[in-house]
C-alpha atoms as a PDB file:
ATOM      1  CA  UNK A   1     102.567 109.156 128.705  1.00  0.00           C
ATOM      2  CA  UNK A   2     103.506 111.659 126.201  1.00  0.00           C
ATOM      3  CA  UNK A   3     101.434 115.086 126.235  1.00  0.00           C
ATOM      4  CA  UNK A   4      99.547 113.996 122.835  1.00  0.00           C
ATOM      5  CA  UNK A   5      98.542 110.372 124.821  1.00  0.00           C
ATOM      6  CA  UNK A   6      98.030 113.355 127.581  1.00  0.00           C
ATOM      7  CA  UNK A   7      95.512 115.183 125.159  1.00  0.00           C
ATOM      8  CA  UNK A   8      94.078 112.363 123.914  1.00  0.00           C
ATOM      9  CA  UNK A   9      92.684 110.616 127.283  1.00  0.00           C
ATOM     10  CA  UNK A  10      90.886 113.950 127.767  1.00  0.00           C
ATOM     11  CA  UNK A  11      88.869 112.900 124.858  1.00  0.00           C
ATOM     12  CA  UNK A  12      88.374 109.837 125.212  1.00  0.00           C
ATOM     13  CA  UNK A  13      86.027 108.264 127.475  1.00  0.00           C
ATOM     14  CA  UNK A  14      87.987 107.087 130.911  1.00  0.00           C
ATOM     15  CA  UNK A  15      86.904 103.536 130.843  1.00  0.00           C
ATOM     16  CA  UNK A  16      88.730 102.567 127.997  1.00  0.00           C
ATOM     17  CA  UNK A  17      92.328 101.850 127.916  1.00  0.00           C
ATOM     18  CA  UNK A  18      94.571 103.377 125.255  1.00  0.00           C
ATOM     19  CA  UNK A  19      96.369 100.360 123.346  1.00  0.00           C
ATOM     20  CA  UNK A  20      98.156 103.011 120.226  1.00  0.00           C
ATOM     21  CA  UNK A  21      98.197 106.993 119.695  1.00  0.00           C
ATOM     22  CA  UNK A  22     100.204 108.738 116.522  1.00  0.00           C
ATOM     23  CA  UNK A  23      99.805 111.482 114.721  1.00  0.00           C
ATOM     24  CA  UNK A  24      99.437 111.457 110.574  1.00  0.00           C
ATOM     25  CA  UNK A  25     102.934 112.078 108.390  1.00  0.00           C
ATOM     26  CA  UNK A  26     103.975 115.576 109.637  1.00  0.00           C
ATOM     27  CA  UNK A  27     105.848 116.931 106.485  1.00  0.00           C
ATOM     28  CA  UNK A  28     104.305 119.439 104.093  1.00  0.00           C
ATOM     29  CA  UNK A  29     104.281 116.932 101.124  1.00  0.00           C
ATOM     30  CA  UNK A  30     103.693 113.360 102.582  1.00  0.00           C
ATOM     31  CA  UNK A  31     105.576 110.089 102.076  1.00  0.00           C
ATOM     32  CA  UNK A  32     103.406 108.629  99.878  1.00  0.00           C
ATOM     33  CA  UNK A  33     102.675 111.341  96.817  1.00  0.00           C
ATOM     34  CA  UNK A  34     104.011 110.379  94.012  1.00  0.00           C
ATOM     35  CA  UNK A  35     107.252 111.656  92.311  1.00  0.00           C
ATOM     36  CA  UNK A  36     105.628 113.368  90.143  1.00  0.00           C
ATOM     37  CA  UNK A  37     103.169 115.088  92.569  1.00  0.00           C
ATOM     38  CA  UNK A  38     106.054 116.282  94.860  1.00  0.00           C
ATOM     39  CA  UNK A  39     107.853 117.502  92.094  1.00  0.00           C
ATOM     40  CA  UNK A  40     104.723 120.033  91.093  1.00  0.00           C
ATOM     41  CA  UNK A  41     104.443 121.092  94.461  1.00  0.00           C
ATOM     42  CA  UNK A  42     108.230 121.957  95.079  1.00  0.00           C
ATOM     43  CA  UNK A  43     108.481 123.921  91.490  1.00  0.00           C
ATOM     44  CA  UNK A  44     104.912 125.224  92.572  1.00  0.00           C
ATOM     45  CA  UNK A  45     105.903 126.368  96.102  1.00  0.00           C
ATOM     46  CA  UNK A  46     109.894 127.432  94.949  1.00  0.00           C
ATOM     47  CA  UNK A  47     109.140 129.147  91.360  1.00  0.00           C
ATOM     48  CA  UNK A  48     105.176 129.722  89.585  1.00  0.00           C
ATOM     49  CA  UNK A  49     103.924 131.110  93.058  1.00  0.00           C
ATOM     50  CA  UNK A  50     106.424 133.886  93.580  1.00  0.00           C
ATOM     51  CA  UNK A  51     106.689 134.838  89.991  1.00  0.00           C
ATOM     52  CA  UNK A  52     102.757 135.133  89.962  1.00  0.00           C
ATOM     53  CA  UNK A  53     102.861 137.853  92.508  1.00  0.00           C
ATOM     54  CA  UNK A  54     106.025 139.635  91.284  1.00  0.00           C
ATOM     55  CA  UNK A  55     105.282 143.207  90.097  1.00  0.00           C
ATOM     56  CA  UNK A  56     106.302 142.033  86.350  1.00  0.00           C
ATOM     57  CA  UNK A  57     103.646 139.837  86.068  1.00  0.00           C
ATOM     58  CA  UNK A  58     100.316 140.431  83.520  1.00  0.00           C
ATOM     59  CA  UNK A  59      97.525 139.112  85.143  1.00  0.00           C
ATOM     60  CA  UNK A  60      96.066 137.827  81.577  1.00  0.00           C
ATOM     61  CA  UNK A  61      98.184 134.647  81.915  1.00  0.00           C
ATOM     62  CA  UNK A  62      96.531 133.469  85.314  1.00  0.00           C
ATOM     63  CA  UNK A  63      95.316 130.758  83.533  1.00  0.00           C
ATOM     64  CA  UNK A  64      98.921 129.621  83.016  1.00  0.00           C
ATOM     65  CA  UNK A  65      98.682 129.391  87.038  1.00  0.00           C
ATOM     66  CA  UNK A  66      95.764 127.492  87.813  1.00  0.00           C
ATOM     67  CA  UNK A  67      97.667 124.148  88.195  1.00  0.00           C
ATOM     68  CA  UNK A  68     100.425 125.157  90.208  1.00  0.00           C
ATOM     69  CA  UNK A  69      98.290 127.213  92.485  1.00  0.00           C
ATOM     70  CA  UNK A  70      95.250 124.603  93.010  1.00  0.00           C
ATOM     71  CA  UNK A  71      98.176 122.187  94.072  1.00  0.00           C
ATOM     72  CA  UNK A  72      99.711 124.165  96.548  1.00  0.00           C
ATOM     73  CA  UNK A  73      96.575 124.960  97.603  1.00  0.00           C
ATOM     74  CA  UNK A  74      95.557 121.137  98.196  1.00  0.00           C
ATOM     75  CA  UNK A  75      98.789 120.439  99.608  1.00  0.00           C
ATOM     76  CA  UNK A  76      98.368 123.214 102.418  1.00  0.00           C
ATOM     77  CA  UNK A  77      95.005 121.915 102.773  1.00  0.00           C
ATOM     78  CA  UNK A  78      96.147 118.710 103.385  1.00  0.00           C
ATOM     79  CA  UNK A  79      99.116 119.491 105.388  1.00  0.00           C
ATOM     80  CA  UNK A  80      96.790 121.446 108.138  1.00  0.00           C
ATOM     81  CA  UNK A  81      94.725 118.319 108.226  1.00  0.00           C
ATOM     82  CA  UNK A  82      97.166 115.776 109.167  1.00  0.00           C
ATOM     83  CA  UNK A  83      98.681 117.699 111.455  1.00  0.00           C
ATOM     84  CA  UNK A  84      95.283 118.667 113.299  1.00  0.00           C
ATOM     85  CA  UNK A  85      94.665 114.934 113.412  1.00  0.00           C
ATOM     86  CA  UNK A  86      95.067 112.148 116.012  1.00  0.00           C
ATOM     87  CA  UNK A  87      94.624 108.514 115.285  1.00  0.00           C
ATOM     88  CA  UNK A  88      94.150 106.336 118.991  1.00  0.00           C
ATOM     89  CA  UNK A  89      93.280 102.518 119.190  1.00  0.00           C
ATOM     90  CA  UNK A  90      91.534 101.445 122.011  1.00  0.00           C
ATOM     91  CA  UNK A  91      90.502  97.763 123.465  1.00  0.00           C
ATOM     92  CA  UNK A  92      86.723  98.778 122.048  1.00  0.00           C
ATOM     93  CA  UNK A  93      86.951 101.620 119.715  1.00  0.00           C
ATOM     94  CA  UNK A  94      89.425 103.063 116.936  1.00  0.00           C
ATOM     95  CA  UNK A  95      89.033 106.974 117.476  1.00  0.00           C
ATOM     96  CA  UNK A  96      90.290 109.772 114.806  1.00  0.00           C
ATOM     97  CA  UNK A  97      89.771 113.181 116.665  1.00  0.00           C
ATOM     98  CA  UNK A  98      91.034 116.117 114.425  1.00  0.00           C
ATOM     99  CA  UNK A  99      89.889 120.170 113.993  1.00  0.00           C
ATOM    100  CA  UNK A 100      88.131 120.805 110.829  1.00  0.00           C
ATOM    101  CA  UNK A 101      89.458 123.552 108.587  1.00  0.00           C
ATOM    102  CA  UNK A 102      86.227 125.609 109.117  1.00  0.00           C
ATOM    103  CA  UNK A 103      85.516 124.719 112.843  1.00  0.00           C
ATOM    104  CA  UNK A 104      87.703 126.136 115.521  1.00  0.00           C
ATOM    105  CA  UNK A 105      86.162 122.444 117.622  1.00  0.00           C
ATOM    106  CA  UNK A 106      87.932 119.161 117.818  1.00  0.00           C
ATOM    107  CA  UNK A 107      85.273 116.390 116.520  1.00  0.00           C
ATOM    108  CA  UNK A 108      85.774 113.071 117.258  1.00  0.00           C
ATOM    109  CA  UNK A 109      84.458 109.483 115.533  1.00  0.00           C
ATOM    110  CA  UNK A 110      84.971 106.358 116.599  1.00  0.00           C
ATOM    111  CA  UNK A 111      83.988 103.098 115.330  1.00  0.00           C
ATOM    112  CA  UNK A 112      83.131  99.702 117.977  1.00  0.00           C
ATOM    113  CA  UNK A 113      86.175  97.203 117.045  1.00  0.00           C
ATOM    114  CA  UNK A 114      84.092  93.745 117.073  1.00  0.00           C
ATOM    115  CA  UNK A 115      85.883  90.447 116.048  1.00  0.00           C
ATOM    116  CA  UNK A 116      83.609  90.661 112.709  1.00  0.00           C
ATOM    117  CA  UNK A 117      84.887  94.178 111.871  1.00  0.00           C
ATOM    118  CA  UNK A 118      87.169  93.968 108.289  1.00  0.00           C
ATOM    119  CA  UNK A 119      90.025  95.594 108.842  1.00  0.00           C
ATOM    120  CA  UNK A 120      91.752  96.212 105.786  1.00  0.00           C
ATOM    121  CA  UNK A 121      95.193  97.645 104.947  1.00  0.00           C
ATOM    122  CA  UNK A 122      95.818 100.083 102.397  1.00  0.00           C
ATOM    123  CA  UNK A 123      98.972 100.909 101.040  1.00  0.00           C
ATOM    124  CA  UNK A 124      99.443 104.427 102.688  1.00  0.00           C
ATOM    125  CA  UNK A 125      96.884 103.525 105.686  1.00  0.00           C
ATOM    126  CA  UNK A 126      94.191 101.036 107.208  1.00  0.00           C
ATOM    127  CA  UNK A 127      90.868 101.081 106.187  1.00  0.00           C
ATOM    128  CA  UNK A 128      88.245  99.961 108.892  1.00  0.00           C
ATOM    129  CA  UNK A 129      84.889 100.933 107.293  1.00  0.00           C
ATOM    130  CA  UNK A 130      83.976 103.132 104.043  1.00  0.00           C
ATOM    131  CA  UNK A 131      84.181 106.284 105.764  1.00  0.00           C
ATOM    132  CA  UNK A 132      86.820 105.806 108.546  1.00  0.00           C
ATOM    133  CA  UNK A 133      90.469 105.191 107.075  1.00  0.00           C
ATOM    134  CA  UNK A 134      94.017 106.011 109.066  1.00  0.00           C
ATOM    135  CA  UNK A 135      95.920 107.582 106.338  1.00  0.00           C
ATOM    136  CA  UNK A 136      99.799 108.807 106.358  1.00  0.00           C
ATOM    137  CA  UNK A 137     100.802 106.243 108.514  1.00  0.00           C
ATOM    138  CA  UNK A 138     104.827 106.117 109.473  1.00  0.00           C
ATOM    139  CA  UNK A 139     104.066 102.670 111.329  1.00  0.00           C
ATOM    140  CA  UNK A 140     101.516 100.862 109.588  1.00  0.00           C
ATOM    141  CA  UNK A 141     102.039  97.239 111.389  1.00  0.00           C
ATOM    142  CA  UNK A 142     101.680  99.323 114.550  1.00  0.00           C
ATOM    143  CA  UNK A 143      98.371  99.892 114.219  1.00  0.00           C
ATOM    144  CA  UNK A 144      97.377  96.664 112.500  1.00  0.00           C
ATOM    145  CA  UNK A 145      98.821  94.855 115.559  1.00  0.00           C
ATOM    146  CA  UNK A 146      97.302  97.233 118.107  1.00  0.00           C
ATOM    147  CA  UNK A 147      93.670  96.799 116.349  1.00  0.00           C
ATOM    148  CA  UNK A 148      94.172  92.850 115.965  1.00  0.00           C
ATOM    149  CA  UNK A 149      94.874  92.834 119.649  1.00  0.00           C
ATOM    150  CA  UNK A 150      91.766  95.323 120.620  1.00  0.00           C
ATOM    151  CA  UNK A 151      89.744  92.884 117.975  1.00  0.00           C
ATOM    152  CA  UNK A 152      90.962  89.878 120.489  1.00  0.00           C
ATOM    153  CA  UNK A 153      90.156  91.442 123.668  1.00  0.00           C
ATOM    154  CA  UNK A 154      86.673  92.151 122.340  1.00  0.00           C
ATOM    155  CA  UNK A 155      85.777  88.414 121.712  1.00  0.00           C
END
């Protein structure tokens, strides 16, 4: 076992076996934003936001700096929440565990895999129920096949 499979069977209730564990897309600006969208953040993060704090610099054009800095901003956001997250899959739950931006706790949600639960995939992730979506997956058909096989070991 690898120290995040480690980490994650400390969370997770002993009884049940661990089928898949990953962790979200690590890099700052994930696989799946759009050309466009990486493109702001690199000029963002590479040009506006160290000419903004340069000495030179009148503060009466912040305006001018609203996008670039609300993107960065929302990128970084982002960023620390995929990497504070773990996705696991086991034979009777689907678990995300993850440390909230504000909260210096891991939480933890789960949802019961039953052989009526719609499991639909997404084109950067799996969607399980409204509120409960893996997101920035690298192996997508990993997880659909380890949540197919915990949906067949439930029936």
């Amino acid at each position: 076992m690898t120290a995040v499979e480690d980490w994650v069977r400390s969370k997770i209730p002993l009884k049940e076996e661990v089928l898949w564990v990953v962790r979200p897309d690590q890099r700052v600006i994930p696989k799946h934003a759009s050309f466009f969208g990486s493109w702001l953040a690199a000029i963002s993060l590479v040009v506006w936001i160290p000419v903004l704090f340069s000495l030179k610099v009148s503060w009466e054009y912040l305006p001018l700096y609203i996008i670039p800095i609300s993107t960065t901003a929302f990128l970084l956001i982002d960023y620390y929440n995929r990497t504070h997250c773990i996705y696991a899959i086991t034979r009777k739950s689907a678990w995300i565990v993850r440390k909230l931006l504000v909260s210096r706790q891991w939480h933890s949600k789960s949802v019961e895999i039953t052989p009526s639960l719609n499991i639909r995939p997404a084109p950067f992730g799996i969607e399980l129920k409204p509120f409960f979506f893996f997101d920035s997956l690298e192996d997508k058909e990993a997880a659909l096949a380890a949540l197919h096989q915990a949906q067949e070991a439930s029936k």
